[in-house]
C-alpha atoms as a PDB file:
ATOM      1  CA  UNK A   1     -37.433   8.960 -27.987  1.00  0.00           C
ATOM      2  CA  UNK A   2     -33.863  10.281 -29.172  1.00  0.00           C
ATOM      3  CA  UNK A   3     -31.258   9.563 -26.898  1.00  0.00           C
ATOM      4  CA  UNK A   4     -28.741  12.720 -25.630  1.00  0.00           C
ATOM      5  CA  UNK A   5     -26.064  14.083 -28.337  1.00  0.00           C
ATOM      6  CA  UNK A   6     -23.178  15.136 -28.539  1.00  0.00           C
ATOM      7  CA  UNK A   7     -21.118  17.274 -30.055  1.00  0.00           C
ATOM      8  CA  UNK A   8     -17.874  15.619 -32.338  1.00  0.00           C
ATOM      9  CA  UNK A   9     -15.907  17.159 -35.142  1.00  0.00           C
ATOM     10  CA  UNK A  10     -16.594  15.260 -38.760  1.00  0.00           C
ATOM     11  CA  UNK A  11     -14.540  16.062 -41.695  1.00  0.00           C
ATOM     12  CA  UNK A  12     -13.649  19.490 -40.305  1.00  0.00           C
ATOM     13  CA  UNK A  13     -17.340  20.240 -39.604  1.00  0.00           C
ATOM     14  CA  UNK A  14     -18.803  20.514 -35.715  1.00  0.00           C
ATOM     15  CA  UNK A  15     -22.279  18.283 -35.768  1.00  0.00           C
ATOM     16  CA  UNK A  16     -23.957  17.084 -33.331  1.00  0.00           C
ATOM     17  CA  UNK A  17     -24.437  13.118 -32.915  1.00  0.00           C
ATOM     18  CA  UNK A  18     -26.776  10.560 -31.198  1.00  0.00           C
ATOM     19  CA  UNK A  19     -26.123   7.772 -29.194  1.00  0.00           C
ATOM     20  CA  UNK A  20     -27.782   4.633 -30.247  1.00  0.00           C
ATOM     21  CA  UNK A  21     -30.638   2.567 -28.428  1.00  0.00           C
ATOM     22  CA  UNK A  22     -30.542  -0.714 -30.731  1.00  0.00           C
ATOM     23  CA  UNK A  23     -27.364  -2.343 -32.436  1.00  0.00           C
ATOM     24  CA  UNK A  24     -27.239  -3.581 -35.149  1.00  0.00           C
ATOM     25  CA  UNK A  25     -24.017  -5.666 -34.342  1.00  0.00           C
ATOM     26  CA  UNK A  26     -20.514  -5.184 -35.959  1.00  0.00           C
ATOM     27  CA  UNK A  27     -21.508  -2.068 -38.068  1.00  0.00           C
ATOM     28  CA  UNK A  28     -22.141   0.190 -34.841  1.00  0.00           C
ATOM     29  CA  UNK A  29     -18.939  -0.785 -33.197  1.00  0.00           C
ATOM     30  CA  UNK A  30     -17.338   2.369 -31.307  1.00  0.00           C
ATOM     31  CA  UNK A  31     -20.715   4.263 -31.769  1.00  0.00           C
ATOM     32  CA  UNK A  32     -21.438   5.442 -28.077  1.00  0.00           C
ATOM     33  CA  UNK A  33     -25.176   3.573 -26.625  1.00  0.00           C
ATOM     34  CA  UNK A  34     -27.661   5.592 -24.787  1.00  0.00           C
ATOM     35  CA  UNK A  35     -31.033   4.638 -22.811  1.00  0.00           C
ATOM     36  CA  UNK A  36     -34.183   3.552 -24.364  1.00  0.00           C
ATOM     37  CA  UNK A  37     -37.541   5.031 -23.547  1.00  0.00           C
ATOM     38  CA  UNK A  38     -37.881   2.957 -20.246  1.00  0.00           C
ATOM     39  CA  UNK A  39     -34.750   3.829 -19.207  1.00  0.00           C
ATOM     40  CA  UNK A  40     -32.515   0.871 -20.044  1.00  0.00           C
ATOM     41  CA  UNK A  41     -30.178  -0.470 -22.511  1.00  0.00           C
ATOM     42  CA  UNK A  42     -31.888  -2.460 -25.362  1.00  0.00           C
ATOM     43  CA  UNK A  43     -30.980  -6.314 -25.100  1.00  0.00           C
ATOM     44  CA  UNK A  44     -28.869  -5.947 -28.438  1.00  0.00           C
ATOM     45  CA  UNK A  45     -26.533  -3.792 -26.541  1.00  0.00           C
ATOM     46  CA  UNK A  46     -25.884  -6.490 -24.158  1.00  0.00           C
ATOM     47  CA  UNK A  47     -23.190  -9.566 -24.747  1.00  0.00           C
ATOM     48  CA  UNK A  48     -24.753 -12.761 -25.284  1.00  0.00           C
ATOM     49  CA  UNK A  49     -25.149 -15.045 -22.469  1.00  0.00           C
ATOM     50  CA  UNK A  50     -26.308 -11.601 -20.099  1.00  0.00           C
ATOM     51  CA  UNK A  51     -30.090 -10.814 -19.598  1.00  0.00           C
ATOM     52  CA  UNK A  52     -32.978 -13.003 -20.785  1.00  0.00           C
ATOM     53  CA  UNK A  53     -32.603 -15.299 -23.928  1.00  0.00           C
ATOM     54  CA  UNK A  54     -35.552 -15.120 -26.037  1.00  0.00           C
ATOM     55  CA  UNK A  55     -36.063 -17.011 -29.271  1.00  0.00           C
ATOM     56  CA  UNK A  56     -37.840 -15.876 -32.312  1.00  0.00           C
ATOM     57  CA  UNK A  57     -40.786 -18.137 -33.302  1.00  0.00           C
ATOM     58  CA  UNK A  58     -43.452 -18.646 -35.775  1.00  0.00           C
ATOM     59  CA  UNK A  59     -47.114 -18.013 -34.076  1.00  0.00           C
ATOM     60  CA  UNK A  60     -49.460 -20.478 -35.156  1.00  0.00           C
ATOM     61  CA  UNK A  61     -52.300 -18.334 -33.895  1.00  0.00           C
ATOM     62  CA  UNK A  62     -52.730 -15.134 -33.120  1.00  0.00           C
ATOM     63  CA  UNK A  63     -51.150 -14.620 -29.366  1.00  0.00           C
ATOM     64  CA  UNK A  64     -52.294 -11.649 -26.632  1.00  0.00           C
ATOM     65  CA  UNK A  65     -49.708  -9.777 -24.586  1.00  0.00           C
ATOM     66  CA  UNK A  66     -48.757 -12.000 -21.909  1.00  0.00           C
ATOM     67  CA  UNK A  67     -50.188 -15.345 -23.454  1.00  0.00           C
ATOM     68  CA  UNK A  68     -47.878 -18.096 -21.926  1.00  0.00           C
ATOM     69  CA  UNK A  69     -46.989 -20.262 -25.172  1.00  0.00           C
ATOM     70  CA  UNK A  70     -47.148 -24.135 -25.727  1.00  0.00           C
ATOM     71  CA  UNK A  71     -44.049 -24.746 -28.549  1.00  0.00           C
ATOM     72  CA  UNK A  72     -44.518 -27.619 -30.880  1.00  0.00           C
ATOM     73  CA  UNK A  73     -43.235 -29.047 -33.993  1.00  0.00           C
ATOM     74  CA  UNK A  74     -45.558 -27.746 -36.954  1.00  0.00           C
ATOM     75  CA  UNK A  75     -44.414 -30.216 -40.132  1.00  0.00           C
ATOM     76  CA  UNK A  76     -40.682 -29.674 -39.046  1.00  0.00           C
ATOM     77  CA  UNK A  77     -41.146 -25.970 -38.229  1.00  0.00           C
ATOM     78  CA  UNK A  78     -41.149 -24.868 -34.256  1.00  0.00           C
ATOM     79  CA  UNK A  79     -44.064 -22.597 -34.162  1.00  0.00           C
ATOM     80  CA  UNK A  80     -45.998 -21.025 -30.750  1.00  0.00           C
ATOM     81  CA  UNK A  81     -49.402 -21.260 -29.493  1.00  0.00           C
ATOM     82  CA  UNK A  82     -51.251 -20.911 -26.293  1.00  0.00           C
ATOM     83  CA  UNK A  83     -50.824 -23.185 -23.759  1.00  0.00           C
ATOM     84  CA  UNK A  84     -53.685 -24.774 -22.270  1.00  0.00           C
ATOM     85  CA  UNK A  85     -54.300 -27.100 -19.415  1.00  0.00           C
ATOM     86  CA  UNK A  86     -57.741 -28.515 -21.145  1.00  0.00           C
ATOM     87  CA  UNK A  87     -55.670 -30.216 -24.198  1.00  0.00           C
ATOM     88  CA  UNK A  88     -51.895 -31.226 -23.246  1.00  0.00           C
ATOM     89  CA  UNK A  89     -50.124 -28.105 -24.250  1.00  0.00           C
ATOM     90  CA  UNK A  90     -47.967 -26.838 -21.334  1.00  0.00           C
ATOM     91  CA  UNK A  91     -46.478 -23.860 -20.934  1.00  0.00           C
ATOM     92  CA  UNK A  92     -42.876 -23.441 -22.542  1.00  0.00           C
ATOM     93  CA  UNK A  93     -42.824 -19.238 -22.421  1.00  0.00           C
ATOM     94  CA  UNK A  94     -44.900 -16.625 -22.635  1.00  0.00           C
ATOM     95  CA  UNK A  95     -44.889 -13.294 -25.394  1.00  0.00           C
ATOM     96  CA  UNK A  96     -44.853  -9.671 -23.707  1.00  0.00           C
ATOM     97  CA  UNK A  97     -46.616  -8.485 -27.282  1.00  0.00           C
ATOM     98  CA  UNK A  98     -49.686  -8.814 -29.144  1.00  0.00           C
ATOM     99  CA  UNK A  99     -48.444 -11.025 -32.034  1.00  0.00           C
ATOM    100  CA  UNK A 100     -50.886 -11.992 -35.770  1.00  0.00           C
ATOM    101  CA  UNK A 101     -51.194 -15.737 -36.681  1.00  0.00           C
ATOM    102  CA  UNK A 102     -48.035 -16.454 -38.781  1.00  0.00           C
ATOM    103  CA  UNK A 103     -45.959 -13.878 -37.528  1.00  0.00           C
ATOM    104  CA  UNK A 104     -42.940 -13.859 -35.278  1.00  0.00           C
ATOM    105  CA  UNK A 105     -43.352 -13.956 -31.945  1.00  0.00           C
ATOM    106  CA  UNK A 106     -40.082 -12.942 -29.441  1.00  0.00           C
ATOM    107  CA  UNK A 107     -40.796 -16.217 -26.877  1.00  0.00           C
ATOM    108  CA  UNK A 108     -39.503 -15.526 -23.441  1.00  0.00           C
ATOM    109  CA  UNK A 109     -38.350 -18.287 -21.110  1.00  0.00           C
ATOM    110  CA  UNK A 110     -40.369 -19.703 -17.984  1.00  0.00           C
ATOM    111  CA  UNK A 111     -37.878 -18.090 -15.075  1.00  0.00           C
ATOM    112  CA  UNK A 112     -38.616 -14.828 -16.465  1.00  0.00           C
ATOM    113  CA  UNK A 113     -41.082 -12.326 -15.320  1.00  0.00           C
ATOM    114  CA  UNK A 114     -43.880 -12.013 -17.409  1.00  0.00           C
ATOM    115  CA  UNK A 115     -44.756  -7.895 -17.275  1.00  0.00           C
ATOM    116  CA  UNK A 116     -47.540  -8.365 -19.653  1.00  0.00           C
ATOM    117  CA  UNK A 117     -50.807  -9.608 -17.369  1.00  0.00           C
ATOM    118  CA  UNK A 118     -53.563  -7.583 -15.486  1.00  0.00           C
ATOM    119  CA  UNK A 119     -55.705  -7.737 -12.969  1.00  0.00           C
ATOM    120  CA  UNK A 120     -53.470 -10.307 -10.173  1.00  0.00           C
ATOM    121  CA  UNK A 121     -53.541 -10.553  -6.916  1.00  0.00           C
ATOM    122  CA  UNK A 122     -50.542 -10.246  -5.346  1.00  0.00           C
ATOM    123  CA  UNK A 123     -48.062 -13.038  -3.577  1.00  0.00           C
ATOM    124  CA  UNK A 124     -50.728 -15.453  -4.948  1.00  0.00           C
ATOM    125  CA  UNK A 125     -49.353 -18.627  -7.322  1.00  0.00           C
ATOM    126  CA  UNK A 126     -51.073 -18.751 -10.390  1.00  0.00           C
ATOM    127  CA  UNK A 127     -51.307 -21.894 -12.724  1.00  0.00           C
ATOM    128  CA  UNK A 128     -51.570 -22.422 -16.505  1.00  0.00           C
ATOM    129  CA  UNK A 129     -55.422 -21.612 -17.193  1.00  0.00           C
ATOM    130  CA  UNK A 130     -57.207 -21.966 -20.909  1.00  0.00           C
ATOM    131  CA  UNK A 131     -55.559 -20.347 -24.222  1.00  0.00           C
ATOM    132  CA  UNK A 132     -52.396 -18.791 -22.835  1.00  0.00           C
ATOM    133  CA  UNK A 133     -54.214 -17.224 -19.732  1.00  0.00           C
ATOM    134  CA  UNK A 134     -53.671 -17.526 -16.010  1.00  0.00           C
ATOM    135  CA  UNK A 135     -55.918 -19.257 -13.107  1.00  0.00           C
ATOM    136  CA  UNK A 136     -55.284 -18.938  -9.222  1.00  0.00           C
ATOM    137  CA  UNK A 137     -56.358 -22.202  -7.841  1.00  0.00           C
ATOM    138  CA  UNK A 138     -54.526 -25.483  -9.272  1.00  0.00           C
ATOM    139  CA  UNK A 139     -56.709 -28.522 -10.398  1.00  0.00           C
ATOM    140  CA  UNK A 140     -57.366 -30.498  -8.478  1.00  0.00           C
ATOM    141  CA  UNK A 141     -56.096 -34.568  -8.652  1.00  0.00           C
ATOM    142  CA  UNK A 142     -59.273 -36.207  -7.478  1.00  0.00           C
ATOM    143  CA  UNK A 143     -61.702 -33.581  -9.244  1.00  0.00           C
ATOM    144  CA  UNK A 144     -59.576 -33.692 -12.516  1.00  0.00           C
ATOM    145  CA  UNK A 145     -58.847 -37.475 -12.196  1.00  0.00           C
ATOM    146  CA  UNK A 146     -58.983 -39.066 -15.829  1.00  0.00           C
ATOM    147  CA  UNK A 147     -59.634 -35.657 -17.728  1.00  0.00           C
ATOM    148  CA  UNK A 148     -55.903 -35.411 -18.978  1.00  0.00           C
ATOM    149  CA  UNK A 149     -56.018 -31.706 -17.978  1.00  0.00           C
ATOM    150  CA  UNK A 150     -52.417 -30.592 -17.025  1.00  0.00           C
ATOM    151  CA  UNK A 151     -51.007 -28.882 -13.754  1.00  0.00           C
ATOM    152  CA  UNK A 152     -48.523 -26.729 -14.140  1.00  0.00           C
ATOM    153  CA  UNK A 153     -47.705 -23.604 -11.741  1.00  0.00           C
ATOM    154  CA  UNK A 154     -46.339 -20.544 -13.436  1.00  0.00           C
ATOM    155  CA  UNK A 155     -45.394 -18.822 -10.480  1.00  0.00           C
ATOM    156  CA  UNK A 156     -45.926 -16.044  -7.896  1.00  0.00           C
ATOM    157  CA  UNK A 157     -47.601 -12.364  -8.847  1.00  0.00           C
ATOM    158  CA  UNK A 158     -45.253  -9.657  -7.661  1.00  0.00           C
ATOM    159  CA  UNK A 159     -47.268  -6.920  -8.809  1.00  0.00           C
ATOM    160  CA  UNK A 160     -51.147  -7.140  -9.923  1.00  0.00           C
ATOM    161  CA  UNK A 161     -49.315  -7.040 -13.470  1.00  0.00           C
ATOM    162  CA  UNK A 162     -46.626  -9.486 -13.287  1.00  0.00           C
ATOM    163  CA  UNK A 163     -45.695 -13.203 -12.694  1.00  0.00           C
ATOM    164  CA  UNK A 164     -42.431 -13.976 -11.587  1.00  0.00           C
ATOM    165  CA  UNK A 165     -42.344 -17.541 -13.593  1.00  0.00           C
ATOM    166  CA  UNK A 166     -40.865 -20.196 -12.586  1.00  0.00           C
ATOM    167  CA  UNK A 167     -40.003 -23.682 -15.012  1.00  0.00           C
ATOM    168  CA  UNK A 168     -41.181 -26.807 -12.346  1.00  0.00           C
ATOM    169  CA  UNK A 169     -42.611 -28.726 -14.576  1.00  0.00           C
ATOM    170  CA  UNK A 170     -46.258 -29.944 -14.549  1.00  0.00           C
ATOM    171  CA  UNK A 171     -48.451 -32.872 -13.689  1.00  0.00           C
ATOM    172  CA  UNK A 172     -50.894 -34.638 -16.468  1.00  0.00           C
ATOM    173  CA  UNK A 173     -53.928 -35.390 -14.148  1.00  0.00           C
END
């Protein structure tokens, strides 16, 4: 979606121009910003250090909207895959889009909300589940005793599509 225009004298000639929805840093300086298509500025219009810090990483598999990720060191390369509480990768962030095995994924930080679930109840805590999903009850310790299966909560549902995520840590049962 174009953003509003205006209208600005260039070289003696009236034209009409756009304001801009993503920067591209130094070479848009002065140009005036305008909305995106859900009504807010784009993160690259933003100073660092001001919204949510995400960090471009290799996907070592191919990762669902709203898979929470397990980061790991892949022969000296961090790459992403799904956390999992059956085989000791916790949850370090989650991805808001569908990403392809060896692509980049944009990793966003537990303490964020992750926008990109379905079907949660809400004001419930969910915990990390099996491949990057979600489960509602936590393990747990005497059931799980010995299995190496990890706790972690994520955080509370605020909407049946979104977890408000919190970064407690977790518990190797």
């Amino acid at each position: 979606m174009a953003g509003q225009g205006f209208l600005a004298r260039v070289g003696g000639i009236t034209k009409q121009i756009l304001g801009i929805q993503v920067s591209a840093g130094a070479a848009d300086a002065g140009k005036i910003p305008a909305l995106d298509a859900t009504g807010r500025f784009d993160l690259s219009m933003l100073p660092v250090g001001v919204g949510v810090q995400t960090k471009p990483v290799t996907a070592s598999e191919a990762l669902d909207a709203g898979n929470y990720v397990n980061l790991w060191d892949n022969a000296g390369t961090l790459n992403a895959r799904k956390a999992d509480n059956s085989n000791n990768r916790p949850a370090d962030g989650f991805v808001l889009a569908a990403v392809a095995n060896a692509a980049t994924a944009t990793v966003y930080p537990l303490d964020a909300p992750n926008t990109a679930l379905s079907s949660l109840a809400v004001g419930i805590r969910y915990y990390l589940g099996t491949a990057g999903g979600v489960i509602s009850t936590p393990l747990d310790a005497v059931a799980q005793a010995g299995t190496g299966k990890i706790d972690q909560c994520l955080g509370k549902s605020t909407s049946a599509t979104e977890i408000l995520t919190t970064d407690d840590g977790y518990v190797v049962l």
